[in-house]
PDB file of N, CA and C in Angstrom:
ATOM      1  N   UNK A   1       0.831  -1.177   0.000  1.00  0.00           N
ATOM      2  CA  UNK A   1       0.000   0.000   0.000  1.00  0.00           C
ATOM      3  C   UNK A   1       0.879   1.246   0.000  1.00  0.00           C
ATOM      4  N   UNK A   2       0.548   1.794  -0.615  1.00  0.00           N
ATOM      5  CA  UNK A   2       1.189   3.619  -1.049  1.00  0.00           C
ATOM      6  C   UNK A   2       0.385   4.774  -0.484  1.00  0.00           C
ATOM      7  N   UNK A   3       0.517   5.660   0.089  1.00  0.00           N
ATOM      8  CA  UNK A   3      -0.588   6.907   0.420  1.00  0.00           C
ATOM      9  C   UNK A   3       0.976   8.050  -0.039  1.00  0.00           C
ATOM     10  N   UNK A   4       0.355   9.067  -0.545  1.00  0.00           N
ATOM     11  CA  UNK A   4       0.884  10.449  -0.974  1.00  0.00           C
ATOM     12  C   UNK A   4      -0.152  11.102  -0.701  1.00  0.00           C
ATOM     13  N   UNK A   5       0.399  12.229   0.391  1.00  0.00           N
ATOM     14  CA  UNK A   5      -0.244  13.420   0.894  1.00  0.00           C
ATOM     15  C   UNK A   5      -0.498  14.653   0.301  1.00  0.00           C
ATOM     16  N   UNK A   6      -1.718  14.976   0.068  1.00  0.00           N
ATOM     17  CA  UNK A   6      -1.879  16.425  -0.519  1.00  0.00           C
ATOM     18  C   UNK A   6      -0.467  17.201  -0.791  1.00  0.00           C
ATOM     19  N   UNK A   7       0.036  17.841   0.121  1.00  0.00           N
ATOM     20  CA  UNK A   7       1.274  18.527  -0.096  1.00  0.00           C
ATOM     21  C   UNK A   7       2.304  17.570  -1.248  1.00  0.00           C
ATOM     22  N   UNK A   8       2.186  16.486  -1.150  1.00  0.00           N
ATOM     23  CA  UNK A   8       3.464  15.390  -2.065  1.00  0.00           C
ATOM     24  C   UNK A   8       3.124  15.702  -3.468  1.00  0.00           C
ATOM     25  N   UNK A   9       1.336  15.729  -3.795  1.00  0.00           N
ATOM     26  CA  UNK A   9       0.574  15.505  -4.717  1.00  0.00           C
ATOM     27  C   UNK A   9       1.078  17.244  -5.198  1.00  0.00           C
ATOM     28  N   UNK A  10       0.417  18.310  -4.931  1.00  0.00           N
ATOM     29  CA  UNK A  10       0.999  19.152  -5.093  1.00  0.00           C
ATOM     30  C   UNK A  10       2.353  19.520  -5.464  1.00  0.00           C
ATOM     31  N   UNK A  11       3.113  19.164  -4.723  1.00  0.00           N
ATOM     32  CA  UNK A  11       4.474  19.657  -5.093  1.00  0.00           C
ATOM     33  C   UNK A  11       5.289  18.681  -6.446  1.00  0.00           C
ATOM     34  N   UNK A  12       4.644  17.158  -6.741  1.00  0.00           N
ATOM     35  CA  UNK A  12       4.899  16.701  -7.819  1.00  0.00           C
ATOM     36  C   UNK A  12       4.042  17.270  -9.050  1.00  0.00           C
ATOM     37  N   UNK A  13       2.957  17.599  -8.500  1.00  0.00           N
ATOM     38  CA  UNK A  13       2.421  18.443  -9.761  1.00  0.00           C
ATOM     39  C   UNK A  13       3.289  19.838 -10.176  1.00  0.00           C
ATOM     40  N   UNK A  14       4.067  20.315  -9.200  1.00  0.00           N
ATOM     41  CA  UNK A  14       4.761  21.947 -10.034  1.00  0.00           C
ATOM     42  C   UNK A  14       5.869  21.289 -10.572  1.00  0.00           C
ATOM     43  N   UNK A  15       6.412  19.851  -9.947  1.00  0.00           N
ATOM     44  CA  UNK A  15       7.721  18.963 -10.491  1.00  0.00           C
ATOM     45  C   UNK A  15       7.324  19.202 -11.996  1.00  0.00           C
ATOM     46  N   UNK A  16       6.243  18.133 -12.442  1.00  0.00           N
ATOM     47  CA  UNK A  16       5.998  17.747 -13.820  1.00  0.00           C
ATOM     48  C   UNK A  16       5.593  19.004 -14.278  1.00  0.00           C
ATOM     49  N   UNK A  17       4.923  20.271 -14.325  1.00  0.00           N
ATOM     50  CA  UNK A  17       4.828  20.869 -14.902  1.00  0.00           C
ATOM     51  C   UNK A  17       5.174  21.215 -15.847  1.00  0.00           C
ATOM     52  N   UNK A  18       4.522  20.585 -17.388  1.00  0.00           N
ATOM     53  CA  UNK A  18       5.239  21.173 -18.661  1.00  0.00           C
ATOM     54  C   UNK A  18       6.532  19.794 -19.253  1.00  0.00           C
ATOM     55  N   UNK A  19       6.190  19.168 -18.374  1.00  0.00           N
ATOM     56  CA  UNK A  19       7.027  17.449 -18.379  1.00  0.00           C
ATOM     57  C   UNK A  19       6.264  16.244 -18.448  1.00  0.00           C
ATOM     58  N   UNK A  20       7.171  15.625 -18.747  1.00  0.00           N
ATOM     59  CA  UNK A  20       6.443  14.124 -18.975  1.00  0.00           C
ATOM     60  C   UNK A  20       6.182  13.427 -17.433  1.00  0.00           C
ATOM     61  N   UNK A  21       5.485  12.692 -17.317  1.00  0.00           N
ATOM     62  CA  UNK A  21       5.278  12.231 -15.913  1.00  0.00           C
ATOM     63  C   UNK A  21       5.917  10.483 -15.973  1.00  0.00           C
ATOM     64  N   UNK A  22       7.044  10.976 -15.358  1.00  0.00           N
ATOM     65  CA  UNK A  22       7.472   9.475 -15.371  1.00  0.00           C
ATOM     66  C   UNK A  22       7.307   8.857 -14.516  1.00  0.00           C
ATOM     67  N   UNK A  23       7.881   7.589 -13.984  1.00  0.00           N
ATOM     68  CA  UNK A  23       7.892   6.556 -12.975  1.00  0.00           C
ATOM     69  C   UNK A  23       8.113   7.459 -11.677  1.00  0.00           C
ATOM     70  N   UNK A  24       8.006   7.343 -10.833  1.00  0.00           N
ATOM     71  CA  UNK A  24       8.867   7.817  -9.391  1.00  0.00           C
ATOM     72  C   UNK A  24       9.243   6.554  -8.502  1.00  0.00           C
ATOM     73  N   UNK A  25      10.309   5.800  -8.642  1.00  0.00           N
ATOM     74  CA  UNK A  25      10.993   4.869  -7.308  1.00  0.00           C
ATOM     75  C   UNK A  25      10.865   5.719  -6.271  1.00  0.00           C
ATOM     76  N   UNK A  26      10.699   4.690  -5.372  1.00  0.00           N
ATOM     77  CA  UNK A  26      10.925   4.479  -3.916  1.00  0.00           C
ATOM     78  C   UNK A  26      11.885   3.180  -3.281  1.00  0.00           C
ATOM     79  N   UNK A  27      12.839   4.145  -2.863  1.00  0.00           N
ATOM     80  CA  UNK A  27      14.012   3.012  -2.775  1.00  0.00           C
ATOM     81  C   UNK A  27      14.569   3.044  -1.585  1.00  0.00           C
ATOM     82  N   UNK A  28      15.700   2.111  -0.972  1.00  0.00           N
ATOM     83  CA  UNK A  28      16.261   2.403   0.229  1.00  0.00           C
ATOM     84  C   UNK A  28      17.626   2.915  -0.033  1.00  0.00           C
ATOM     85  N   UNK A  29      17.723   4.117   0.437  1.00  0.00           N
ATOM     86  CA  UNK A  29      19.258   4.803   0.138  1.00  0.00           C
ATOM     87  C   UNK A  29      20.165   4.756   1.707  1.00  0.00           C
ATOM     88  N   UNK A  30      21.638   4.624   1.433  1.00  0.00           N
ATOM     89  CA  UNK A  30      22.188   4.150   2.912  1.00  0.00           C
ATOM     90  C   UNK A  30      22.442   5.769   3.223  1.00  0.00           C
ATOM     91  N   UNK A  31      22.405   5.830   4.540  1.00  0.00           N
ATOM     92  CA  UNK A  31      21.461   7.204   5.275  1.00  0.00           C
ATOM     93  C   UNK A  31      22.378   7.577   6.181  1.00  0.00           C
ATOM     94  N   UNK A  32      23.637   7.304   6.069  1.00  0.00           N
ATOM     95  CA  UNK A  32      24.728   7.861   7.196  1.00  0.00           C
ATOM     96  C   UNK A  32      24.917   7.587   8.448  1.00  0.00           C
ATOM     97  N   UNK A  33      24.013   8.716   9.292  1.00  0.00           N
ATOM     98  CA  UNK A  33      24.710   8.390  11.006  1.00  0.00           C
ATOM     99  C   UNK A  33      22.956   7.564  11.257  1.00  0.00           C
ATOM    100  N   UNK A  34      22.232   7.795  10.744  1.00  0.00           N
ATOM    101  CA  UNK A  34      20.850   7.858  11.330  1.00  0.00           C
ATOM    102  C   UNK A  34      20.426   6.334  10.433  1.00  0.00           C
ATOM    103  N   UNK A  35      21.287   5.755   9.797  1.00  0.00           N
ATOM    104  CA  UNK A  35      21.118   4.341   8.857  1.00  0.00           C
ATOM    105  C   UNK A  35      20.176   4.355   7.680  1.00  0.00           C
ATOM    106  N   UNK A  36      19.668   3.274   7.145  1.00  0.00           N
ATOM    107  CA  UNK A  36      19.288   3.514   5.855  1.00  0.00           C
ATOM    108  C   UNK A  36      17.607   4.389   6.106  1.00  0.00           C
ATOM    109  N   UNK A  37      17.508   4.798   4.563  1.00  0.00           N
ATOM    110  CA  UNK A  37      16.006   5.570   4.852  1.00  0.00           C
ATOM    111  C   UNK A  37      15.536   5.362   3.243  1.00  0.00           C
ATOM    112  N   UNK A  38      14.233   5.141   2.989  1.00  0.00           N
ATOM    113  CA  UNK A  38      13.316   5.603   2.458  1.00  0.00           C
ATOM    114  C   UNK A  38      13.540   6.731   1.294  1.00  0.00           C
ATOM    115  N   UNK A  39      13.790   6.826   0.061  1.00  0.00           N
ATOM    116  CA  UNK A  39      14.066   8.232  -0.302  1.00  0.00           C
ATOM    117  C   UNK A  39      13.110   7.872  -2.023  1.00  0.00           C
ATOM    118  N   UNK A  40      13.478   8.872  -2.514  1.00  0.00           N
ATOM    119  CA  UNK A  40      12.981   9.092  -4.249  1.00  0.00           C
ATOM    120  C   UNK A  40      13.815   9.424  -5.608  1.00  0.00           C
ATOM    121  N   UNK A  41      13.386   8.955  -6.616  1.00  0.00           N
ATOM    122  CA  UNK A  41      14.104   9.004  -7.421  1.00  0.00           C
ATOM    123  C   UNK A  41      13.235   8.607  -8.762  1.00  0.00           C
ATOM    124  N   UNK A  42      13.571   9.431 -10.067  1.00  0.00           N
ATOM    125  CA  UNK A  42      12.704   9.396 -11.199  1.00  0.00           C
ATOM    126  C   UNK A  42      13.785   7.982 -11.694  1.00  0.00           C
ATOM    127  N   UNK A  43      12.899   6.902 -12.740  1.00  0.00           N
ATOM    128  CA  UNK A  43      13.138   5.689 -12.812  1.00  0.00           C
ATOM    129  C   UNK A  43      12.487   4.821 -13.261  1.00  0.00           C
ATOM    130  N   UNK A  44      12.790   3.871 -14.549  1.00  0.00           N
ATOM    131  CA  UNK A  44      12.142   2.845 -15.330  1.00  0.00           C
ATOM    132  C   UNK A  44      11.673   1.702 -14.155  1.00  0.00           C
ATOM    133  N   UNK A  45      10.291   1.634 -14.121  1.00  0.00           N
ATOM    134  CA  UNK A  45       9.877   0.061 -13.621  1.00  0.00           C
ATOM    135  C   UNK A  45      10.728  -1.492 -14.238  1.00  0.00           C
ATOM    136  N   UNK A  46      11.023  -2.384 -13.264  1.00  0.00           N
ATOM    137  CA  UNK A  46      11.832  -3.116 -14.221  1.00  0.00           C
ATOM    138  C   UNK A  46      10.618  -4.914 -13.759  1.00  0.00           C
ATOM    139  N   UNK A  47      11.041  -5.735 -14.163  1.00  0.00           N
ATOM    140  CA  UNK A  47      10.261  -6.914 -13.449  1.00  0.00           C
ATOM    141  C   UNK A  47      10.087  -7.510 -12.051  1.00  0.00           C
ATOM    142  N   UNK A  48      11.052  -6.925 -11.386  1.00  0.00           N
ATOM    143  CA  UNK A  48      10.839  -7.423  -9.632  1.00  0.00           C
ATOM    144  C   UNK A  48      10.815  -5.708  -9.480  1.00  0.00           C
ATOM    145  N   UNK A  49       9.384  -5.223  -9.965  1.00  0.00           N
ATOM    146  CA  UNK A  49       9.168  -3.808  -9.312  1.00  0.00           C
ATOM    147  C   UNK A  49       7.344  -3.946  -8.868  1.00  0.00           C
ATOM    148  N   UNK A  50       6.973  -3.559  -7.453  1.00  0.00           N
ATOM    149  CA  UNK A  50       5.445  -3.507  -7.497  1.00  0.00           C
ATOM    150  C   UNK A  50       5.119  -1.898  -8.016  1.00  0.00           C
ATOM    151  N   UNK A  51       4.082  -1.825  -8.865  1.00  0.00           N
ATOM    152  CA  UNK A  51       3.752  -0.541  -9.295  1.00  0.00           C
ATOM    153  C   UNK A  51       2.216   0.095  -8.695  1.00  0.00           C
ATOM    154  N   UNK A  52       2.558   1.371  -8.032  1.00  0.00           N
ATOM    155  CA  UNK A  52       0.916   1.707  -7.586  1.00  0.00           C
ATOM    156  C   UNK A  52       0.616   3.382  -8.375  1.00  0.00           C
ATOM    157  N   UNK A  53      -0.094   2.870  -9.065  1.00  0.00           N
ATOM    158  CA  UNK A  53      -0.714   4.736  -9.528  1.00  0.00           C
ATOM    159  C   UNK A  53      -1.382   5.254  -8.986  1.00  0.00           C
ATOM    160  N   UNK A  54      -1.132   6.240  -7.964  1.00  0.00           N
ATOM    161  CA  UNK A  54      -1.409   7.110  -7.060  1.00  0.00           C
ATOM    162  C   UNK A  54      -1.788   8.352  -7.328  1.00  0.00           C
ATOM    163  N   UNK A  55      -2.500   9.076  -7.670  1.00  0.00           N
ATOM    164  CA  UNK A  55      -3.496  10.124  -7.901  1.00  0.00           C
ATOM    165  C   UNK A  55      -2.478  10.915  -9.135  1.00  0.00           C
ATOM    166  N   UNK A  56      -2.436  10.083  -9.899  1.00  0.00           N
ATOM    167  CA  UNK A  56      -2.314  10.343 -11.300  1.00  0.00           C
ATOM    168  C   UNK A  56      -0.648  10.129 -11.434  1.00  0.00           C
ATOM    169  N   UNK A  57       0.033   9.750 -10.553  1.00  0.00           N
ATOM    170  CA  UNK A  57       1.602   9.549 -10.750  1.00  0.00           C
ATOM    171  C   UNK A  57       1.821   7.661 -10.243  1.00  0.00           C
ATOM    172  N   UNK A  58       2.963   7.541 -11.091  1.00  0.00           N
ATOM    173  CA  UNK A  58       3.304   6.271 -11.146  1.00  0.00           C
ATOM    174  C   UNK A  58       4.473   5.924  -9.910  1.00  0.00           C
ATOM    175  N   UNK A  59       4.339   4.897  -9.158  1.00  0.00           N
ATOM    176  CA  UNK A  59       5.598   4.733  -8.147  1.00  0.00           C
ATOM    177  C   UNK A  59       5.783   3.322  -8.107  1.00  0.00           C
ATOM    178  N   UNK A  60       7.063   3.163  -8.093  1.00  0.00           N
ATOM    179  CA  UNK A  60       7.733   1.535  -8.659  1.00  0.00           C
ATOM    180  C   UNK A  60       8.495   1.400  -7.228  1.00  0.00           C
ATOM    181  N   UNK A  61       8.250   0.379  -6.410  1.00  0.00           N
ATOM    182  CA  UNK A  61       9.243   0.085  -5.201  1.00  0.00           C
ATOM    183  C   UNK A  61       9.950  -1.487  -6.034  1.00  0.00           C
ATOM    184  N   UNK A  62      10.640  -1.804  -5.716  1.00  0.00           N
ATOM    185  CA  UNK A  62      11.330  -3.141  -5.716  1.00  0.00           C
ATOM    186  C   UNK A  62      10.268  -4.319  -4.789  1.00  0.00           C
ATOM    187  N   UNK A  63       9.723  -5.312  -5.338  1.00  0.00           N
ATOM    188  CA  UNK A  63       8.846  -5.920  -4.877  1.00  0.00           C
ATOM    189  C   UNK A  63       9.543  -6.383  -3.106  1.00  0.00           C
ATOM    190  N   UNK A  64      10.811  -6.868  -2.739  1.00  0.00           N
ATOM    191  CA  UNK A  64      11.143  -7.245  -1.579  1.00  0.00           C
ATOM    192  C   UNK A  64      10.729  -6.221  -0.660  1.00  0.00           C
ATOM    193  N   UNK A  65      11.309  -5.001  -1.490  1.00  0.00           N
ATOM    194  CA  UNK A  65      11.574  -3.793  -0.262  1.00  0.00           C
ATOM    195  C   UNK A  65       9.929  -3.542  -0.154  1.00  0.00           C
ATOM    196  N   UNK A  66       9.116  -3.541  -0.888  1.00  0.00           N
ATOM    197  CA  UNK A  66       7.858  -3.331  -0.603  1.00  0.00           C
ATOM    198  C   UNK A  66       7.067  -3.978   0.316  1.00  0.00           C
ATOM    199  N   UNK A  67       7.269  -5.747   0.193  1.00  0.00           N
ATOM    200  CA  UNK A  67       6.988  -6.536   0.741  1.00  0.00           C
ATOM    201  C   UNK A  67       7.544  -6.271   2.184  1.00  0.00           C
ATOM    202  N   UNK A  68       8.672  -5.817   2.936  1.00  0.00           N
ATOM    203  CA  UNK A  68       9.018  -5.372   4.118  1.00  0.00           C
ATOM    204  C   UNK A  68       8.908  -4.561   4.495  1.00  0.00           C
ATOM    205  N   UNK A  69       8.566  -3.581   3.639  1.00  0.00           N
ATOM    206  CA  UNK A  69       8.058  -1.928   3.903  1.00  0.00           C
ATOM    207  C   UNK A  69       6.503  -1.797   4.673  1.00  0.00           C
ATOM    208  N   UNK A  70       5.557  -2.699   3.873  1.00  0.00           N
ATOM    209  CA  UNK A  70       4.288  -3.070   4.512  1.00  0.00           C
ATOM    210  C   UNK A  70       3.916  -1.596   3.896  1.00  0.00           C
ATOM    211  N   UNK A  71       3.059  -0.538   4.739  1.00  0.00           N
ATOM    212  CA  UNK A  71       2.066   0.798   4.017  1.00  0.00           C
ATOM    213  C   UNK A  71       3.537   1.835   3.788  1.00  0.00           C
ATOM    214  N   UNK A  72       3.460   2.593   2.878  1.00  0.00           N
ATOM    215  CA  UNK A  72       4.811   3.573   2.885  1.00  0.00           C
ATOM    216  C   UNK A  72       3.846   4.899   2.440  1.00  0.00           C
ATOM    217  N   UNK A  73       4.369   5.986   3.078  1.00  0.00           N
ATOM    218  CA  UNK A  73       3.563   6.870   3.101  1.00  0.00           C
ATOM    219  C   UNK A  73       4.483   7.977   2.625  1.00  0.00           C
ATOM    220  N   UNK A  74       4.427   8.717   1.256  1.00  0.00           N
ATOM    221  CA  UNK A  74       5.080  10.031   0.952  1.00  0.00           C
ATOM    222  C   UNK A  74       4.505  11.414   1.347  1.00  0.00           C
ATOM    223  N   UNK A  75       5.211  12.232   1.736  1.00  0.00           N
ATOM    224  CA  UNK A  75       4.340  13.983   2.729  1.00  0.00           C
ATOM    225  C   UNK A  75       5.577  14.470   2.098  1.00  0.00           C
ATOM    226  N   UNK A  76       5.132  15.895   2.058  1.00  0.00           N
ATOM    227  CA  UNK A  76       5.919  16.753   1.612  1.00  0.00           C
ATOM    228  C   UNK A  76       5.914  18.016   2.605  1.00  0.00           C
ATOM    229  N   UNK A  77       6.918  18.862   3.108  1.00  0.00           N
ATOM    230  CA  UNK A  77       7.051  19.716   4.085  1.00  0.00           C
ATOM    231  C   UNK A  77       8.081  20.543   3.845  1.00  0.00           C
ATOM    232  N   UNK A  78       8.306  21.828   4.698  1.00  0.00           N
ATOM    233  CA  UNK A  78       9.312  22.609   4.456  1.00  0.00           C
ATOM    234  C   UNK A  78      10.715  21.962   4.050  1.00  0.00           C
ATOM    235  N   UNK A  79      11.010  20.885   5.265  1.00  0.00           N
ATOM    236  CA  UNK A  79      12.223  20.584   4.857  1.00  0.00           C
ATOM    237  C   UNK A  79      12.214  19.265   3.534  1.00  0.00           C
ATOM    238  N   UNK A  80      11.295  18.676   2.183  1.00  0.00           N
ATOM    239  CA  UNK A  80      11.270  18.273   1.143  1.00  0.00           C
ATOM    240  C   UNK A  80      10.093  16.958   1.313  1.00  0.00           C
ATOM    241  N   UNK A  81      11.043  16.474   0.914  1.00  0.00           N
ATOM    242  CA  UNK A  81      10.046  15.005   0.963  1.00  0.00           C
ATOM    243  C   UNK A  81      10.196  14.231   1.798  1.00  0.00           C
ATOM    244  N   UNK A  82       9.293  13.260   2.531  1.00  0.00           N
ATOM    245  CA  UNK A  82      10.079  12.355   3.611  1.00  0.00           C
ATOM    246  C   UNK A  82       8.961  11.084   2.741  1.00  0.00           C
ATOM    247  N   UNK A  83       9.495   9.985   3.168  1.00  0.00           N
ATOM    248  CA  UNK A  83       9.062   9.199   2.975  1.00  0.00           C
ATOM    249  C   UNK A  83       8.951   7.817   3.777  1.00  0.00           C
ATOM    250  N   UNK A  84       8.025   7.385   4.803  1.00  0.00           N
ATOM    251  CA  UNK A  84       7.737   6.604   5.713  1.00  0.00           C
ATOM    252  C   UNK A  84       7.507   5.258   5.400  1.00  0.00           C
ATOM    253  N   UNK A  85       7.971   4.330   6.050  1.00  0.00           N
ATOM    254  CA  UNK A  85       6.934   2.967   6.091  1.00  0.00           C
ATOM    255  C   UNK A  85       6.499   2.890   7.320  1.00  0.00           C
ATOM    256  N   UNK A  86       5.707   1.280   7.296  1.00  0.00           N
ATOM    257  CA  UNK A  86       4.829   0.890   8.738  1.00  0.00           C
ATOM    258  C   UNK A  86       5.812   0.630   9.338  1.00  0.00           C
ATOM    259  N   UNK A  87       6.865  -0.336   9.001  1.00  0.00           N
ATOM    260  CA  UNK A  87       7.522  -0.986   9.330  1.00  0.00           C
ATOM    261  C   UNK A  87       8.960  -0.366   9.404  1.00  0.00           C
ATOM    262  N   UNK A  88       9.696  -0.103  10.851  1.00  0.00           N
ATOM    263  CA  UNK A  88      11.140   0.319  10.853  1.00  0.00           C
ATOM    264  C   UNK A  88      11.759  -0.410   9.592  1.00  0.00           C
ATOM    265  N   UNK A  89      12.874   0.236   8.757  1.00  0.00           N
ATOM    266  CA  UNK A  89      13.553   0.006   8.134  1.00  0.00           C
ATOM    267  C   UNK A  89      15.096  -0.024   8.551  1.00  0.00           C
ATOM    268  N   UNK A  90      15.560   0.868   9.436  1.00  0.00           N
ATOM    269  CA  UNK A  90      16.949   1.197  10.217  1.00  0.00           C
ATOM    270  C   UNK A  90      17.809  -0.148  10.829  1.00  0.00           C
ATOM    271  N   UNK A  91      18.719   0.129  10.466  1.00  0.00           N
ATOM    272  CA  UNK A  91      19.529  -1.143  11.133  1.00  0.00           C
ATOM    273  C   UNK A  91      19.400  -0.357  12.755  1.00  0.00           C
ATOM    274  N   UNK A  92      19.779  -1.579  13.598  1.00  0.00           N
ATOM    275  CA  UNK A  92      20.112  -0.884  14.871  1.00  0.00           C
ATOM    276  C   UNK A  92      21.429   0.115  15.204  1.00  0.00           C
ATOM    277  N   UNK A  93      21.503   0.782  15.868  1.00  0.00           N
ATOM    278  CA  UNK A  93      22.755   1.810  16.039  1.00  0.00           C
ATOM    279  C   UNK A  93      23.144   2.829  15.041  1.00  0.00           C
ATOM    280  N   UNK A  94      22.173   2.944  13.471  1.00  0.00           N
ATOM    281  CA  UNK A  94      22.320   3.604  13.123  1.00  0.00           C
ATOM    282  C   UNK A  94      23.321   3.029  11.835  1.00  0.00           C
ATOM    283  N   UNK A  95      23.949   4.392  11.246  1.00  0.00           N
ATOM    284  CA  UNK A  95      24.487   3.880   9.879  1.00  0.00           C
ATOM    285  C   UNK A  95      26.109   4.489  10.407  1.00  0.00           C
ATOM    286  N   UNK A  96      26.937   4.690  10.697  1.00  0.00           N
ATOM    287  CA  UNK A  96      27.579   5.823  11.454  1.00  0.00           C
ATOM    288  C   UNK A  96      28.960   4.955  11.702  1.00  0.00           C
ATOM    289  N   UNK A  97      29.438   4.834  10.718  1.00  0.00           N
ATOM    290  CA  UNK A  97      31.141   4.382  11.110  1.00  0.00           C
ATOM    291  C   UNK A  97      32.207   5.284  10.048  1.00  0.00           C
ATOM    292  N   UNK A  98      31.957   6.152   9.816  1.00  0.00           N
ATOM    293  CA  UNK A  98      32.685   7.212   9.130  1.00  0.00           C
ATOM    294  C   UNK A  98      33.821   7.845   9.763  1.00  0.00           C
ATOM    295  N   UNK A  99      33.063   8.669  10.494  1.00  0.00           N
ATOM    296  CA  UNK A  99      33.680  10.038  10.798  1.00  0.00           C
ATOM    297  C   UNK A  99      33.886   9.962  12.379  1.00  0.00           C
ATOM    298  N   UNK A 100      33.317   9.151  12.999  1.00  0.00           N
ATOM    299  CA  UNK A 100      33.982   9.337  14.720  1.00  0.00           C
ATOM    300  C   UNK A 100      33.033  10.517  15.377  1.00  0.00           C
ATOM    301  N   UNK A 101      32.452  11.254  14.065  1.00  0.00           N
ATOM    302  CA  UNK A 101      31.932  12.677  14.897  1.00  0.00           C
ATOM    303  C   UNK A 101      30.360  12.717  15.694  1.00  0.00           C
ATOM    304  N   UNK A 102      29.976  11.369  15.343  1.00  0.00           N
ATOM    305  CA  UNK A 102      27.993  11.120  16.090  1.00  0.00           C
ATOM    306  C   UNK A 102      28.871  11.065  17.137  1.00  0.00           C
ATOM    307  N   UNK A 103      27.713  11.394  18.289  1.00  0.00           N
ATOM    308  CA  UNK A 103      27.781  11.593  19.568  1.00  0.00           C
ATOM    309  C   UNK A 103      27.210   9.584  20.087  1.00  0.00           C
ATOM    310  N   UNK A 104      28.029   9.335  21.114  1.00  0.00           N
ATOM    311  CA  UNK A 104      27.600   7.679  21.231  1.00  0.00           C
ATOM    312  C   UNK A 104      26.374   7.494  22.774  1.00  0.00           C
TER     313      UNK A 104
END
């Protein structure tokens, strides 16, 4: 299951404006100190992709990550897009062996 919030819906509508409306992935990108997260990206559906058309835009997750994601929910807010599931995605302790500089 997919939900996109008024504000998401909106702000992909001034995206496409005057554009083609392509795919939008939803993928897991590795997320630094705070571990992996949820993020977006324009992108061809491929065969291990579930596809949901959501108030007139297309979104392709990778069928696993979907299947563990359970409901994923896109909102849009001052600081951009966030993008939620039901289900924690985060490794424990975070993503954070870089820099020494997270606080422990």
């Amino acid at each position: 299951m997919l939900e996109i919030t008024e504000n998401a819906c909106k702000e992909l509508d001034a995206f496409f404006d005057g554009k083609e409306r392509t795919s939008i992935r939803v993928y897991l990108a590795s997320g630094g100190c705070s571990g992996p997260r949820l993020a977006l990206a324009l992108d061809t559906p491929t065969e291990t992709d579930t596809v949901f058309d959501e108030k007139g835009f297309s979104f392709v997750i990778n069928s696993d990550l979907c299947s563990a994601a359970k409901a994923i929910k896109v909102d849009f807010s001052y600081m951009g897009f966030s993008v939620e599931s039901e289900i924690p995605l985060a490794v424990a302790g975070g993503g954070c062996s870089c820099c020494g500089g997270c606080p422990a």
